[in-house]
C-alpha atoms as a PDB file:
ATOM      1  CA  UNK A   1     111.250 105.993 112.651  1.00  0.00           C
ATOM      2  CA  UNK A   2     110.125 105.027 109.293  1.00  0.00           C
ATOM      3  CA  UNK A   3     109.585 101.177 110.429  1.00  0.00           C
ATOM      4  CA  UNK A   4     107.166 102.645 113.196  1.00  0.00           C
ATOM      5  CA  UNK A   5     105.567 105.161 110.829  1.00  0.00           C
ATOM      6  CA  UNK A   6     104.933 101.542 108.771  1.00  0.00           C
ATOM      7  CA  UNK A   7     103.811  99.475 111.463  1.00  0.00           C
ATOM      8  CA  UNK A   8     101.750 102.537 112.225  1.00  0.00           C
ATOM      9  CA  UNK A   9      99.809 102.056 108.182  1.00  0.00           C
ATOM     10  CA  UNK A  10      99.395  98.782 109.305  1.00  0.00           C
ATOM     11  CA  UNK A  11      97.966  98.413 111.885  1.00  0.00           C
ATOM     12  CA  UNK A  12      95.412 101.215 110.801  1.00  0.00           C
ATOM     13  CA  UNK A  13      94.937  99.209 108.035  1.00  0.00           C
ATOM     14  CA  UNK A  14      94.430  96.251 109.602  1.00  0.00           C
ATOM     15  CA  UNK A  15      91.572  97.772 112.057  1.00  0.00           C
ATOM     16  CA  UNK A  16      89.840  99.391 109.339  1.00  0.00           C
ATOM     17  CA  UNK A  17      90.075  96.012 107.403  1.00  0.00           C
ATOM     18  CA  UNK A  18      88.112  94.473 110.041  1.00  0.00           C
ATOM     19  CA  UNK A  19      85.498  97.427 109.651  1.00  0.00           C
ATOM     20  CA  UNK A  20      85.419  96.896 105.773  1.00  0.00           C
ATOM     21  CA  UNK A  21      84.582  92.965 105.980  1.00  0.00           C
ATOM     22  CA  UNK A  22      81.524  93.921 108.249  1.00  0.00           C
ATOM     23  CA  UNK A  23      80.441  96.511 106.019  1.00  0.00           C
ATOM     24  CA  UNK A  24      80.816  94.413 102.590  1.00  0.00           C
ATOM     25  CA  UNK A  25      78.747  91.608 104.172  1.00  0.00           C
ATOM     26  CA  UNK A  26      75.987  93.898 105.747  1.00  0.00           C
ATOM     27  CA  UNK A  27      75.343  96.357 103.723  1.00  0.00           C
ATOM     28  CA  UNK A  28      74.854  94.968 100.635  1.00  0.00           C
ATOM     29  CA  UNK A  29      71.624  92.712 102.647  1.00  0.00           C
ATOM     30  CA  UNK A  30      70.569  96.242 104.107  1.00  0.00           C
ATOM     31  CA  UNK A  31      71.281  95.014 107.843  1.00  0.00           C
ATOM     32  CA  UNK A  32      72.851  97.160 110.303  1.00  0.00           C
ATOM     33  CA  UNK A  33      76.695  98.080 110.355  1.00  0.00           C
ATOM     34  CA  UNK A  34      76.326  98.643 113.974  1.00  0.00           C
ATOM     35  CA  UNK A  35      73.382  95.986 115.434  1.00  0.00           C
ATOM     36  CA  UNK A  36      73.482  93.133 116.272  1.00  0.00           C
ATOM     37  CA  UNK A  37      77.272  93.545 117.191  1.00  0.00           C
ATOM     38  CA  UNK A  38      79.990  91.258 116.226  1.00  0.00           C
ATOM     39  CA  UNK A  39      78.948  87.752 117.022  1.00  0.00           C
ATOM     40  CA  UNK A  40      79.771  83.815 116.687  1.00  0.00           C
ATOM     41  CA  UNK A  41      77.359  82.953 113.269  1.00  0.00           C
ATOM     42  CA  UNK A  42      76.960  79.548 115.497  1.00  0.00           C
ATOM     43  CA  UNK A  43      76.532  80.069 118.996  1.00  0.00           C
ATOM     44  CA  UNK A  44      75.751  83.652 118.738  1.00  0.00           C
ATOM     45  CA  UNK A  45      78.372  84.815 121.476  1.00  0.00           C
ATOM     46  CA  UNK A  46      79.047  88.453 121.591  1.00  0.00           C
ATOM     47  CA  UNK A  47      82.330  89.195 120.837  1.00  0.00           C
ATOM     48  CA  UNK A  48      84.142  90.866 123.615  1.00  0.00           C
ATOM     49  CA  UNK A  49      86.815  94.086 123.231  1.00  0.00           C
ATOM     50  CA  UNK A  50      89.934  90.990 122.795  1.00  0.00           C
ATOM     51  CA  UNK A  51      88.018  89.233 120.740  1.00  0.00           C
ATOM     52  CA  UNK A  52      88.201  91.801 118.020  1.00  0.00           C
ATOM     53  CA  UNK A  53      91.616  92.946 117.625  1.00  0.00           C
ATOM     54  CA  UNK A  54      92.495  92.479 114.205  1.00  0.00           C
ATOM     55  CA  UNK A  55      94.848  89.237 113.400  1.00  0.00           C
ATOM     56  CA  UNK A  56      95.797  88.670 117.134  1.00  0.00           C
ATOM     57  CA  UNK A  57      92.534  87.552 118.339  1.00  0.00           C
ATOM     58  CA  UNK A  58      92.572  84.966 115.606  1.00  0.00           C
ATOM     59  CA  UNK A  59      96.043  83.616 116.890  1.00  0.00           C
ATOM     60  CA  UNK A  60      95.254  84.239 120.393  1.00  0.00           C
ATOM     61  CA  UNK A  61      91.992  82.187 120.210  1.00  0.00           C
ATOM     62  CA  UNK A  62      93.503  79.432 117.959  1.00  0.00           C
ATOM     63  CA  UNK A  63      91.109  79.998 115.554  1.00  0.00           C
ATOM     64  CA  UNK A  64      87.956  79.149 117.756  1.00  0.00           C
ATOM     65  CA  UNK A  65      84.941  80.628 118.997  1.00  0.00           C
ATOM     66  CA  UNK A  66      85.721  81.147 122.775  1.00  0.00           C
ATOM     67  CA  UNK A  67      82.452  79.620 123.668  1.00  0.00           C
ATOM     68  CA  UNK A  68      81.047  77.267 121.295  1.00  0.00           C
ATOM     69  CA  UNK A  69      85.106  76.536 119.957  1.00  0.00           C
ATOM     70  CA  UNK A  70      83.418  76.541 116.543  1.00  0.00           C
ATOM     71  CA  UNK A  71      86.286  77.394 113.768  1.00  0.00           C
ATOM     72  CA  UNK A  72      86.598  80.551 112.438  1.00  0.00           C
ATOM     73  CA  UNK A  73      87.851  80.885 109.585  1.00  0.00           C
ATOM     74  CA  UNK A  74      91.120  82.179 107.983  1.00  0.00           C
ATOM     75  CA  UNK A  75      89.606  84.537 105.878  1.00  0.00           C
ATOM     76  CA  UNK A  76      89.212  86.951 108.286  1.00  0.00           C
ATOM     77  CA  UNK A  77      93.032  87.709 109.280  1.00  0.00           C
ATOM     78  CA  UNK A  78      94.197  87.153 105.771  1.00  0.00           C
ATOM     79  CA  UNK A  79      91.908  90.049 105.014  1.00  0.00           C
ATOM     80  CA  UNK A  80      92.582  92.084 107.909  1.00  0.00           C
ATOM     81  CA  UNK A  81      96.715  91.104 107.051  1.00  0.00           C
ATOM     82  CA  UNK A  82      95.780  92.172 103.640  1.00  0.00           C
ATOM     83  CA  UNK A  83      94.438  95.944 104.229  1.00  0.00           C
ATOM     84  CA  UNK A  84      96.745  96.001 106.330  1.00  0.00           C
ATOM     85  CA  UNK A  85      99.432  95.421 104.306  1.00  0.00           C
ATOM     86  CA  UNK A  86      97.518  97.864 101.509  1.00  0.00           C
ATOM     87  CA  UNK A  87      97.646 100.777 104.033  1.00  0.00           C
ATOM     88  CA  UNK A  88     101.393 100.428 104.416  1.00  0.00           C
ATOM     89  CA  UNK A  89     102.430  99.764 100.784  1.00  0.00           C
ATOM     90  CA  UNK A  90      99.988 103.021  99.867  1.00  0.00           C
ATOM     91  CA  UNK A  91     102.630 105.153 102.333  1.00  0.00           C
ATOM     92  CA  UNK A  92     106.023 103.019 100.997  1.00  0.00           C
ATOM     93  CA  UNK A  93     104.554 104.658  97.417  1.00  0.00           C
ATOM     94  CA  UNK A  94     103.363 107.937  97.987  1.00  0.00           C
ATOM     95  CA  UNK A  95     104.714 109.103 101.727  1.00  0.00           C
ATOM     96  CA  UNK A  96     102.621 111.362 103.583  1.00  0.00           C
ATOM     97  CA  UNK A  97     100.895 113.539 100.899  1.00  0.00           C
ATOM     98  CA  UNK A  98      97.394 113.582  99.512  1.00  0.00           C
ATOM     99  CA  UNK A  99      98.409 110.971  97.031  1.00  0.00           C
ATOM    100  CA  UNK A 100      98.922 108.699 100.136  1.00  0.00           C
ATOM    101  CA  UNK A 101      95.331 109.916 101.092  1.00  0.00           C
ATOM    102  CA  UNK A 102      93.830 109.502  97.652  1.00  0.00           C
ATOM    103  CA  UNK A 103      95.147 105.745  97.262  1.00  0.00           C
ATOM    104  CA  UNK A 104      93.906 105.002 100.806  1.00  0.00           C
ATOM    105  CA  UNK A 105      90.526 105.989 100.278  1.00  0.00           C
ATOM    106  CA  UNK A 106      90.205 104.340  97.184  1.00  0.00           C
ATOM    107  CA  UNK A 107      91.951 101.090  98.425  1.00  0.00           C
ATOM    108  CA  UNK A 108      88.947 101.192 101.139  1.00  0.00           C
ATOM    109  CA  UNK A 109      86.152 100.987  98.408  1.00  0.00           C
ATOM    110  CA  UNK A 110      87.900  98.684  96.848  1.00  0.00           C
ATOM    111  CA  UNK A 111      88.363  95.865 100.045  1.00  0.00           C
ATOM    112  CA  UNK A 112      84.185  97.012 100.796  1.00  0.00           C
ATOM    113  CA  UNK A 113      84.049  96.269  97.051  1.00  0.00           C
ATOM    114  CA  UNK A 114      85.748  93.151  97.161  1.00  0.00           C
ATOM    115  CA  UNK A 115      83.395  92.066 100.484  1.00  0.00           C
ATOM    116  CA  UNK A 116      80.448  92.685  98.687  1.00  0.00           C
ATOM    117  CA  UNK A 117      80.783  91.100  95.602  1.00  0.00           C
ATOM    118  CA  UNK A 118      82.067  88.039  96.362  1.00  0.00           C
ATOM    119  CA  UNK A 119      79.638  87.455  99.396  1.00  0.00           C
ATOM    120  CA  UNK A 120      76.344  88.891  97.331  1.00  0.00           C
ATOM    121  CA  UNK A 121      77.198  89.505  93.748  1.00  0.00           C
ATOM    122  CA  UNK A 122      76.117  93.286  94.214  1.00  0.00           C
ATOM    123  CA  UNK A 123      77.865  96.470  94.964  1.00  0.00           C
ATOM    124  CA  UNK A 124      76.376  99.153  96.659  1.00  0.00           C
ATOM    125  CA  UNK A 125      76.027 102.183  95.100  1.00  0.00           C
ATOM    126  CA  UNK A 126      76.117 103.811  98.435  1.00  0.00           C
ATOM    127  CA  UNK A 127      79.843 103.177  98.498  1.00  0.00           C
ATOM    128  CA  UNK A 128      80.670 104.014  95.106  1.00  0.00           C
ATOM    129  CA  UNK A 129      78.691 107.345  95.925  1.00  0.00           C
ATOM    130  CA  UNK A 130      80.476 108.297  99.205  1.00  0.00           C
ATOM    131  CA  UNK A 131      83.818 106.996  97.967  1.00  0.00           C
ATOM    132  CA  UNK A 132      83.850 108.707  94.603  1.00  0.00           C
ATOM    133  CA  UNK A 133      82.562 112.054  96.748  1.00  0.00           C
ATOM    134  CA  UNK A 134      85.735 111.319  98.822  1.00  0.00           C
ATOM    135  CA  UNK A 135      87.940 110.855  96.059  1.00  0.00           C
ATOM    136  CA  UNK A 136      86.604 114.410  94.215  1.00  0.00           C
ATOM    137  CA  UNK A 137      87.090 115.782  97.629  1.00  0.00           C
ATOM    138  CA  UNK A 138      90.802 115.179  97.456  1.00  0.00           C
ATOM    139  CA  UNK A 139      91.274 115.541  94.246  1.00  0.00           C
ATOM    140  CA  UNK A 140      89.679 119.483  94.237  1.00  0.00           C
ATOM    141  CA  UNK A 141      92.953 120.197  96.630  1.00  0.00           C
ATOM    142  CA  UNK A 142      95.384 118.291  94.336  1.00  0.00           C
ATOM    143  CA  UNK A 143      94.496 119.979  90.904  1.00  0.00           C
ATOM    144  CA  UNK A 144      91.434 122.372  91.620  1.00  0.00           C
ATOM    145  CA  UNK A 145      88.374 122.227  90.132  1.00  0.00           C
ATOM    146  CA  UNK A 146      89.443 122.675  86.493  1.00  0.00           C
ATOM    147  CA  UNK A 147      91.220 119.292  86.918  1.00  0.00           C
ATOM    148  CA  UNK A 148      88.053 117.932  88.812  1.00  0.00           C
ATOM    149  CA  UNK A 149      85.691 118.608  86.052  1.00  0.00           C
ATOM    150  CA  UNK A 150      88.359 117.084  83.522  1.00  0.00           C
ATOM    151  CA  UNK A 151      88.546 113.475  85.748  1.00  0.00           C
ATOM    152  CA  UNK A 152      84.589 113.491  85.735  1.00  0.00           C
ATOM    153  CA  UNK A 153      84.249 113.555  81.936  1.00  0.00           C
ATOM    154  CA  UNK A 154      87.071 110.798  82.090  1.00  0.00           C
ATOM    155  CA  UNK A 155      84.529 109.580  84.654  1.00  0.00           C
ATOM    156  CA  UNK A 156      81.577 109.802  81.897  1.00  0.00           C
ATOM    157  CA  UNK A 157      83.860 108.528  79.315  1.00  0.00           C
ATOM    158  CA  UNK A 158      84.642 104.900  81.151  1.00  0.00           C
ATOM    159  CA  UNK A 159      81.018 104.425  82.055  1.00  0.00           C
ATOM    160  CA  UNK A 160      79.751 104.768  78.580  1.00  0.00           C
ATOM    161  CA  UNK A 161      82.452 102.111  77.800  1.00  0.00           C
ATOM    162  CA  UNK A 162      81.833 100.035  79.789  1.00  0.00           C
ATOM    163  CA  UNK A 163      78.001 100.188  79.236  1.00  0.00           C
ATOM    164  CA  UNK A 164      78.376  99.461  75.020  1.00  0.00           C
ATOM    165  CA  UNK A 165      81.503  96.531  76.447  1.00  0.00           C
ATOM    166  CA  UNK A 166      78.142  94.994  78.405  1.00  0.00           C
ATOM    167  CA  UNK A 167      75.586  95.576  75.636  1.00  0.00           C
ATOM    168  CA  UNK A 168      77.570  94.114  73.055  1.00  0.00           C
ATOM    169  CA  UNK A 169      78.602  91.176  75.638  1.00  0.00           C
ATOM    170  CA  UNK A 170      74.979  90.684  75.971  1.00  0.00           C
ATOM    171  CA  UNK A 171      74.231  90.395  72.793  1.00  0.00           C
ATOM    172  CA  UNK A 172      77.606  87.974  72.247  1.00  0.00           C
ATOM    173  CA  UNK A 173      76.605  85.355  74.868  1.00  0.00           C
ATOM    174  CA  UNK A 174      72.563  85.839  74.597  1.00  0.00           C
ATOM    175  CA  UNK A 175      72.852  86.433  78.258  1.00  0.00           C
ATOM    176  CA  UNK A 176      73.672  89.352  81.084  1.00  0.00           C
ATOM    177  CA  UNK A 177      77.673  89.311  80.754  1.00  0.00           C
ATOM    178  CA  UNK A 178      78.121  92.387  83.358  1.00  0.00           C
ATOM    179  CA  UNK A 179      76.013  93.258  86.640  1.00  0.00           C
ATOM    180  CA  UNK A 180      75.450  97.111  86.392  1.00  0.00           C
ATOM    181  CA  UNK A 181      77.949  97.400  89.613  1.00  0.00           C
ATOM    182  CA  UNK A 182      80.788  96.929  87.367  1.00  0.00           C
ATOM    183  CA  UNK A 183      79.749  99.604  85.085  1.00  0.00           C
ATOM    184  CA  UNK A 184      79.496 102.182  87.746  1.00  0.00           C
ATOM    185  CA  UNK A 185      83.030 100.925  89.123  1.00  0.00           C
ATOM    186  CA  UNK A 186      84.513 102.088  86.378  1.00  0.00           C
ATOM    187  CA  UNK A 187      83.559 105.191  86.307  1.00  0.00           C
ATOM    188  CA  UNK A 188      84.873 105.477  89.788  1.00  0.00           C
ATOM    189  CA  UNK A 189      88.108 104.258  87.925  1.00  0.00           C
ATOM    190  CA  UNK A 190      88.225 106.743  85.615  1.00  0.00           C
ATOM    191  CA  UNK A 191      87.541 109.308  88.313  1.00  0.00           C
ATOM    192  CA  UNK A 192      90.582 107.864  89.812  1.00  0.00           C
ATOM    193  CA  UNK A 193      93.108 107.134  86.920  1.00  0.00           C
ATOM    194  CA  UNK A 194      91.211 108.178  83.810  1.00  0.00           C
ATOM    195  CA  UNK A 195      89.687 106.659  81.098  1.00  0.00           C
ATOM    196  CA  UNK A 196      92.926 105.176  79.519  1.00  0.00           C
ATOM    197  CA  UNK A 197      93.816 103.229  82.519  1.00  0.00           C
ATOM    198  CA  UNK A 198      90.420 102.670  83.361  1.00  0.00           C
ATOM    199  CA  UNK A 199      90.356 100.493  80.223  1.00  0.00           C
ATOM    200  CA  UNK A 200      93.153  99.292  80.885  1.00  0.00           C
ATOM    201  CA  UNK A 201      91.741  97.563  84.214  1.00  0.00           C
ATOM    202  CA  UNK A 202      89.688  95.904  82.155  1.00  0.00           C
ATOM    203  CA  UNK A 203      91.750  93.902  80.389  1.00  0.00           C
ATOM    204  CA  UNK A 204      94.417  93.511  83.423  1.00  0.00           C
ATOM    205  CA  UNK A 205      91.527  92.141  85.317  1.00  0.00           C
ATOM    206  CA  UNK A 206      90.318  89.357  82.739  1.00  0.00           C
ATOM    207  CA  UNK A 207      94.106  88.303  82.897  1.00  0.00           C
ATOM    208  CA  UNK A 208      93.704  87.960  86.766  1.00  0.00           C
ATOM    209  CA  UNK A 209      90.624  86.541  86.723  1.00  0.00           C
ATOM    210  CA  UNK A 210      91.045  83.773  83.425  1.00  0.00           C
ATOM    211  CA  UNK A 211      93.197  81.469  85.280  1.00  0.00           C
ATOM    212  CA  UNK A 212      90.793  81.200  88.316  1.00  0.00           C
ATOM    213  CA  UNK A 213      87.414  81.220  86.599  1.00  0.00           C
ATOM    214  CA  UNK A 214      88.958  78.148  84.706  1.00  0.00           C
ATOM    215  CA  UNK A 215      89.478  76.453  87.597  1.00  0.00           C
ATOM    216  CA  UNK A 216      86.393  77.820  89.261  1.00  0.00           C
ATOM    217  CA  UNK A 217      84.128  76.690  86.184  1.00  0.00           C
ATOM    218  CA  UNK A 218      85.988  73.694  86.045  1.00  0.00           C
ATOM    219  CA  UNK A 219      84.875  72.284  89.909  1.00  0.00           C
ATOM    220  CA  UNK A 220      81.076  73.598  89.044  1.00  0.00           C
ATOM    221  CA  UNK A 221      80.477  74.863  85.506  1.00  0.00           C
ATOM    222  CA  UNK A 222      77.079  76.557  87.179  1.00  0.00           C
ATOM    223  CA  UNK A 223      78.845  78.734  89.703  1.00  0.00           C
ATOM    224  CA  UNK A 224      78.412  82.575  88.634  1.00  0.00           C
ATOM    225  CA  UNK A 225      81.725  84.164  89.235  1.00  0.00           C
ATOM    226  CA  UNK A 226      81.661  87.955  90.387  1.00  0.00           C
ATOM    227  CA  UNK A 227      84.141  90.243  87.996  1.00  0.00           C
ATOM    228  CA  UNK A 228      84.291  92.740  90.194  1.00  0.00           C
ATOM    229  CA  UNK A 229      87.407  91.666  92.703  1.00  0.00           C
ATOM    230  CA  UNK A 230      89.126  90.970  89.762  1.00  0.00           C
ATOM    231  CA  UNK A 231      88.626  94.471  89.015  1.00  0.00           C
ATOM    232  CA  UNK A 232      89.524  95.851  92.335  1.00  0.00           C
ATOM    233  CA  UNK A 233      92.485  93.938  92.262  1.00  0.00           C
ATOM    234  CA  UNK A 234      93.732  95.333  89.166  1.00  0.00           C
ATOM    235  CA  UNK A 235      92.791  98.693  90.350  1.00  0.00           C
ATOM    236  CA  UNK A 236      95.109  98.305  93.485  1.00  0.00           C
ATOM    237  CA  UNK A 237      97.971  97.048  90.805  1.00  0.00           C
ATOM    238  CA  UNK A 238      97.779 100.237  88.889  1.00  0.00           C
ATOM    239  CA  UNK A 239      97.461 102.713  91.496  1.00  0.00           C
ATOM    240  CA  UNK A 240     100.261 101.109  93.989  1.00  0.00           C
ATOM    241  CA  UNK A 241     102.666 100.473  90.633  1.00  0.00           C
ATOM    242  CA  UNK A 242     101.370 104.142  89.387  1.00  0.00           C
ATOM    243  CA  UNK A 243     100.762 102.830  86.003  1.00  0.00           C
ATOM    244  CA  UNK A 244     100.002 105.573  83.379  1.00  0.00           C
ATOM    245  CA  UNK A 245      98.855 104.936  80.121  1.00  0.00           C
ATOM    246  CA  UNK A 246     102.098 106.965  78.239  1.00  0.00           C
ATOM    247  CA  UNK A 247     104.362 103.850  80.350  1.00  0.00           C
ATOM    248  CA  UNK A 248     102.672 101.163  79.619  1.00  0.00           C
ATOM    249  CA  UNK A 249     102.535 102.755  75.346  1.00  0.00           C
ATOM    250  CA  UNK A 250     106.176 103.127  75.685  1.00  0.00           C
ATOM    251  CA  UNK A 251     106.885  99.560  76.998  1.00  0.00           C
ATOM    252  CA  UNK A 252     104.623  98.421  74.276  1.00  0.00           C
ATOM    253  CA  UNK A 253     106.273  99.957  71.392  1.00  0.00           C
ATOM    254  CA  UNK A 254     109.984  98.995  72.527  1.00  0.00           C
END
């Protein structure tokens, strides 16, 4: 039962995942989420109903357009594998409660996030606006609206942080150092986590993200590298782990 109930997170996951890569890439240029449909970038081909089952139609297909036998690449179902996977590990760490709810719905923004950023360098404030409604949403039946109003001054609190982080980074490197995106992420985060751990992201995201800008940088010192995956990633760490800010104090002082 609780291997189907898995399999179950999944493949949910792994369907919305395919949802989430369209919407990162369109939305962000203003196109459509719904026209033209899902197509070959070469040849054009409409994708047909088994062309579009996440991860299988990838295998199935060998990796090739069925009509122009174009490649398509991996990315795809190691994204789809990935929300998938996200889905599941949200119900291995919180069962079926609105905790389980909560992460999912913030694990969504996140993948758009993740889309968008990478492909365009922007994110939407459409989806922070609809996701952080969401996450309020859920959050008025967990602790009521006393605890509501309490995560949006946590809310206020890691915007205005991160605001002065990307003046004074400004300043630092005569240059923008943060897109506004980022800033408005973060408040999301401490929406989500509060403004302890929202700082905290910070910092567990420049350790994520050192090692590949390096290597990034190294291959073409002009390529602008987006900070906000990094973030998402280190979002997904802290809420899957459920990292609070009193654990991580008392590992610190031991």
């Amino acid at each position: 039962m609780y291997f189907s109930i898995l399999l179950l997170f999944f493949v949910v996951g792994a369907i919305f995942g395919s949802f989430y890569n369209v919407v990162g890439y369109r939305l962000p240029k203003g196109e459509s989420l719904l026209y033209p449909a899902s197509h070959c970038p070469k040849c054009n081909h409409k994708l047909g109903p088994l062309e579009l089952i996440p991860i299988l139609s990838f295998l199935f297909l060998g990796g090739k357009c069925k009509e122009c036998k174009d490649k398509i690449s991996w990315f795809y179902p190691i994204f789809e594998f990935c929300s998938g996977l996200l889905f599941m590990l949200s119900y291995v760490a919180f069962g079926f409660s609105l905790e389980c709810l909560l992460s999912i719905v913030f694990i969504s923004m996140l993948l758009i996030i993740i889309i968008s950023d990478y492909q365009t360098m922007i994110i939407p404030d459409s989806v922070l606006i609809v996701f952080s409604a969401m996450i309020i949403i859920i959050k008025y039946f967990m602790v009521g609206i006393e605890g509501v109003g309490i995560s949006l001054l946590h809310a206020i609190g890691a915007f205005v942080f991160m605001l002065l982080l990307k003046l004074f980074g400004d300043f630092l490197f005569k240059k923008e150092s943060m897109g506004g995106g980022d800033i408005k992420l973060l408040a999301v985060y401490g929406l989500m986590f509060g403004f302890p751990m929202s700082i905290v992201s910070v910092f567990i995201a420049a350790i994520i993200g050192l090692p590949i800008s390096l290597v990034v940088v190294k291959k073409n010192s002009n390529h602008e590298i987006p900070f906000g995956p990094f973030l998402a990633a280190a979002a997904i760490l802290i809420v899957l782990l459920k990292l609070d800010f009193s654990t991580l104090l008392n590992l610190l002082t031991i």
